[in-house]
Protein backbone atom coordinates (compact mmCIF):
# COMPACT_ATOMS: atom_id res chain seq x y z
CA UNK A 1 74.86 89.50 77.26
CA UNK A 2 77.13 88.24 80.09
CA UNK A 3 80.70 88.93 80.78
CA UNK A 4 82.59 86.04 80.37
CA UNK A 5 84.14 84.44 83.64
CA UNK A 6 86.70 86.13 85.16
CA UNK A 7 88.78 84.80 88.50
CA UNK A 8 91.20 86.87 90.27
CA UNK A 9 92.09 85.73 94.39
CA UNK A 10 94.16 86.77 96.77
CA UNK A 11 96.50 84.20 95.57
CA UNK A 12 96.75 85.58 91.69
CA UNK A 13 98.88 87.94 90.60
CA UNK A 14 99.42 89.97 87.27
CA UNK A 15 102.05 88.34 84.59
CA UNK A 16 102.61 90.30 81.56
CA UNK A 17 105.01 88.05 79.06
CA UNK A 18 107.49 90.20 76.56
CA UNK A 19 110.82 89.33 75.29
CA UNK A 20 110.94 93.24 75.24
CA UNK A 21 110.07 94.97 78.23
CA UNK A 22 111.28 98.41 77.76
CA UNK A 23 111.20 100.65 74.95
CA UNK A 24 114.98 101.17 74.89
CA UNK A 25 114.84 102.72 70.77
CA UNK A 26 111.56 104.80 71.70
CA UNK A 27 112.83 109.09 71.63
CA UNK A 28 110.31 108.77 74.64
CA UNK A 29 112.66 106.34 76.65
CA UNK A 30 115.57 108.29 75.26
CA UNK A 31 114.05 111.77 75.88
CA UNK A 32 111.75 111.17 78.73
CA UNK A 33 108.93 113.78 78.65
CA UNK A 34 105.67 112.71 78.80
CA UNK A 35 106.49 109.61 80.92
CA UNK A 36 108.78 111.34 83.25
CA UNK A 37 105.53 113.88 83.74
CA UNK A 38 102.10 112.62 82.68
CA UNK A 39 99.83 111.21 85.02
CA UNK A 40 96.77 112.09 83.51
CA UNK A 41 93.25 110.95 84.64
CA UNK A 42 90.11 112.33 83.97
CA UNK A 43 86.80 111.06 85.93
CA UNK A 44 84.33 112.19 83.82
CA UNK A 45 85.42 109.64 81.21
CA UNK A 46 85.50 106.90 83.74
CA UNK A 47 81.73 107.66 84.57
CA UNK A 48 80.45 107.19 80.91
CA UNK A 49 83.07 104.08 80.83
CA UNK A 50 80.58 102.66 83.68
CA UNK A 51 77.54 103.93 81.56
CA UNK A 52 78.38 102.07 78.57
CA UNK A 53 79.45 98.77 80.76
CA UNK A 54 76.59 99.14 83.51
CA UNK A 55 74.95 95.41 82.61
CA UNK A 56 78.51 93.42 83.06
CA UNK A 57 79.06 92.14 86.81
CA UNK A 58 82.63 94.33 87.99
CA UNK A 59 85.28 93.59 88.12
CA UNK A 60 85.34 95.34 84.26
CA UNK A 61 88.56 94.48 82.41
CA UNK A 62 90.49 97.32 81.07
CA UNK A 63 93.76 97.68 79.72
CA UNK A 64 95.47 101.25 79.23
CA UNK A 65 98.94 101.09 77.23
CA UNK A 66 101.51 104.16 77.34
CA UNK A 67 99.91 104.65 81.14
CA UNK A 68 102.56 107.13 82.02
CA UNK A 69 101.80 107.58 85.94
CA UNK A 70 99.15 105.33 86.38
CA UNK A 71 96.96 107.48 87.20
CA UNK A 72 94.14 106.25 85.09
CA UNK A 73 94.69 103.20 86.07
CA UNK A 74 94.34 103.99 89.81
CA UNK A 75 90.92 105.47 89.46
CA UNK A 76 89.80 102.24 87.61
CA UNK A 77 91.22 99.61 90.61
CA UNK A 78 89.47 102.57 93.34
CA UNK A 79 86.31 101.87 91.26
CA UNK A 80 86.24 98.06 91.57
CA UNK A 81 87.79 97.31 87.88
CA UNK A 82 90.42 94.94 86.98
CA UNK A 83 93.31 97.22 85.59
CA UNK A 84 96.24 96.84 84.08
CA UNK A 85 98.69 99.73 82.56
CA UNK A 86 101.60 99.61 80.04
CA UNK A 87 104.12 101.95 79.81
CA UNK A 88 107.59 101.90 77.37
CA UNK A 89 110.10 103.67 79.51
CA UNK A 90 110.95 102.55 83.07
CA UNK A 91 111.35 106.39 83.95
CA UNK A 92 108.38 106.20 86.10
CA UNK A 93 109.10 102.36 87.68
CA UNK A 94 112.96 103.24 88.16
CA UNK A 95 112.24 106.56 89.88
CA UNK A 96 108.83 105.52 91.62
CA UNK A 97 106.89 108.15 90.77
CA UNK A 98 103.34 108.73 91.06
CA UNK A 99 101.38 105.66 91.14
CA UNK A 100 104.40 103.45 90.42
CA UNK A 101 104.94 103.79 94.12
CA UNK A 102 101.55 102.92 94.92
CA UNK A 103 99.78 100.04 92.66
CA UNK A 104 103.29 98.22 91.31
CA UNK A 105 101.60 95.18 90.63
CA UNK A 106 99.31 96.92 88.05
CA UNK A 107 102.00 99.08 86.25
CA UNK A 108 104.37 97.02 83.86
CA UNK A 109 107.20 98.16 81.15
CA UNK A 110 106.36 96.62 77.83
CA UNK A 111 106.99 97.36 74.53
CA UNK A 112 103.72 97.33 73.10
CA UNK A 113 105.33 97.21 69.39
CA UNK A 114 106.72 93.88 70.02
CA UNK A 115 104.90 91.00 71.19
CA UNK A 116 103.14 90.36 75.02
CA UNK A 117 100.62 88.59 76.48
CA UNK A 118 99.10 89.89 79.67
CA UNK A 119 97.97 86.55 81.94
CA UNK A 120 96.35 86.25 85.74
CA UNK A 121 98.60 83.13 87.49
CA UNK A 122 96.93 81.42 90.29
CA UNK A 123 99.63 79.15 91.71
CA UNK A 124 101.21 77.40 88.35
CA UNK A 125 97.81 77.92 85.87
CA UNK A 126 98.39 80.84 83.60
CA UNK A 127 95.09 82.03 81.79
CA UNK A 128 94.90 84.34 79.34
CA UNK A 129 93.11 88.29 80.45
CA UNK A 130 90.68 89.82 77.76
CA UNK A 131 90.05 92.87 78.27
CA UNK A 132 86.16 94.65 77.76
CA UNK A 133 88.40 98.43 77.15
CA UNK A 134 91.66 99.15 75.99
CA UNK A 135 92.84 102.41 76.08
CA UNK A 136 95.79 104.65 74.70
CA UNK A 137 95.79 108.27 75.46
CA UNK A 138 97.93 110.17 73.07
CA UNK A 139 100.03 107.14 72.60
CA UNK A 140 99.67 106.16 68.95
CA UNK A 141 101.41 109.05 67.49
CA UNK A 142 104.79 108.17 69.41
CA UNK A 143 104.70 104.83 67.27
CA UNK A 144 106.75 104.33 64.06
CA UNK A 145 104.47 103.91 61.08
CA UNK A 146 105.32 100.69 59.97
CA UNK A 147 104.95 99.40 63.45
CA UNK A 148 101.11 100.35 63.88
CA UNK A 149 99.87 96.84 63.14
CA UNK A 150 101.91 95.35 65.15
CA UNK A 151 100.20 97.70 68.43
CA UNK A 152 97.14 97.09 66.72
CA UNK A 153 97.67 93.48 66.58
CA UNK A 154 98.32 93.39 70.39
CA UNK A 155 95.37 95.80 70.96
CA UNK A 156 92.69 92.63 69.00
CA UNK A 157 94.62 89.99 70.92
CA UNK A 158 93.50 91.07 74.36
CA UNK A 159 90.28 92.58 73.22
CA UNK A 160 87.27 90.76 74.42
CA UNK A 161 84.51 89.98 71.47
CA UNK A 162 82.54 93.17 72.72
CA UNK A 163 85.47 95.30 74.01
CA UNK A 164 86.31 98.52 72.72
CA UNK A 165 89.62 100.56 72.10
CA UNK A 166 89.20 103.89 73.36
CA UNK A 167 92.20 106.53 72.15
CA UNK A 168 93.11 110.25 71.57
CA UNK A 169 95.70 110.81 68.81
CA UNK A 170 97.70 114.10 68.39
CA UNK A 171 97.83 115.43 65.20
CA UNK A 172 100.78 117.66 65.37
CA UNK A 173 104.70 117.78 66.16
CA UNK A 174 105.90 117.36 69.58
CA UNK A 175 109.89 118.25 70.14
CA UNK A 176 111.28 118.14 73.04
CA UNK A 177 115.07 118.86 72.84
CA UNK A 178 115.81 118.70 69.42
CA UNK A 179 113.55 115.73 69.24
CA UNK A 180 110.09 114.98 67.50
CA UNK A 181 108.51 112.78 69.74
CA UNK A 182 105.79 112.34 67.41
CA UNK A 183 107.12 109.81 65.00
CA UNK A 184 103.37 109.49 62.93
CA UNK A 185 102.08 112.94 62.57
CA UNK A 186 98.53 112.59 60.40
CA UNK A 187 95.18 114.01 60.31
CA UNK A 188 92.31 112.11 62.19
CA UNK A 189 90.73 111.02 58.61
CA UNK A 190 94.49 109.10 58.10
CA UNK A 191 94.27 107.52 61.52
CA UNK A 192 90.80 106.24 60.67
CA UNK A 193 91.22 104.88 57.53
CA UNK A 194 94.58 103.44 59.01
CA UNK A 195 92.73 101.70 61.87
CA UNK A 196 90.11 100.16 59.20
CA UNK A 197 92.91 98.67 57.09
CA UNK A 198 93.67 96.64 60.10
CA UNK A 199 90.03 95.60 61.23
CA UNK A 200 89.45 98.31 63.60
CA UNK A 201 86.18 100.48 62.69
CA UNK A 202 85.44 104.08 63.76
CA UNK A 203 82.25 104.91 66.33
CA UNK A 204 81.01 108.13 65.84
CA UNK A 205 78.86 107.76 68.00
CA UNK A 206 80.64 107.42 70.60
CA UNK A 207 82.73 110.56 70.05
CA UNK A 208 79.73 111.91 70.70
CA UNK A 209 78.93 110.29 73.69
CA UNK A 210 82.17 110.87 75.39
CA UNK A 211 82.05 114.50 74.44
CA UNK A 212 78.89 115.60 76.20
């Protein structure tokens, strides 16, 4: 199997299209903790990433939404990948911090409960980016319940036919201040069959894999 074609020049740049771009009702926007903090990366999971994806030509596609600092999505661009992250709050972007102040045209506010398209534009042509990963880490728990599909929806949009959503979910409160940051608080056997309602299938296997 080949990855389909993928451009990117000099000349492109990065447009990610939302009539929402920040978060502004999110407690993590209004009680910045995890965004005004996190910059988590870990290369041991990039390494199986490249395991799993060694047959596709680079630059791989990947996607990771609530990125936080970026830092995740720094490692992927040092490694030759095509990377894009999504974060709610514009903590990070207003106050340049971590890799905000370093990759800017690869970090974006968005509102990943509401509607966007993420597009490479070459002069005036717009095309549309599927992405082989997507990844959240401990993002879904910070969304509403009754606006999971809509994530999820987002999530199968940009998915390419053999991509892969990649996630850790907390399973416990978080408060910060007064303030439960963790508005969907479930066991992982909820989460599954929550993700299966909405197309989305479980891999055991690869929990496995990424866990050795």
């Amino acid at each position: 199997m080949s990855s389909p074609s993928f451009e990117f020049t000099d000349s492109s740049r990065i447009v990610v299209a939302t009539q929402k771009p920040i978060a502004f009702d999110s407690p993590d926007h209004l009680v910045p903790w995890g965004t005004a903090n996190d910059n988590s990366r870990n290369y041991r999971f990039n390494e199986k990433i490249y395991q799993i994806y060694y047959s596709y030509p680079r630059p791989w596609r990947i996607l990771d939404i609530g990125c936080a600092g970026g830092g995740f999505v720094r490692d992927c661009l040092n490694d030759g990948c095509f990377a894009v992250g999504l974060e709610g709050s514009d903590y990070s972007k207003k106050f340049k911090r971590a890799e905000w102040a370093t990759i800017p045209d690869n970090l974006f506010t968005c509102d990943v409960t509401e509607n966007f398209d993420v597009y490479v534009q070459t002069g005036d042509i717009q095309k549309p980016v599927s992405f082989e990963l997507v990844t959240s880490w401990e993002l879904m728990e910070h969304i509403v319940e009754h606006k999971i599909a809509a994530v999820a929806e987002n999530v199968k949009k940009h998915l390419a036919e053999h991509g892969l959503w990649i996630m850790s979910v907390a399973t416990v409160d978080d408060i910060v201040n007064g303030v439960n940051l963790h508005q969907t608080v479930q066991p992982k056997e909820w989460w599954i069959e929550k993700f299966a309602s909405l197309g989305l299938y479980h891999v055991p296997a690869f929990v496995d894999f990424f866990n050795t």
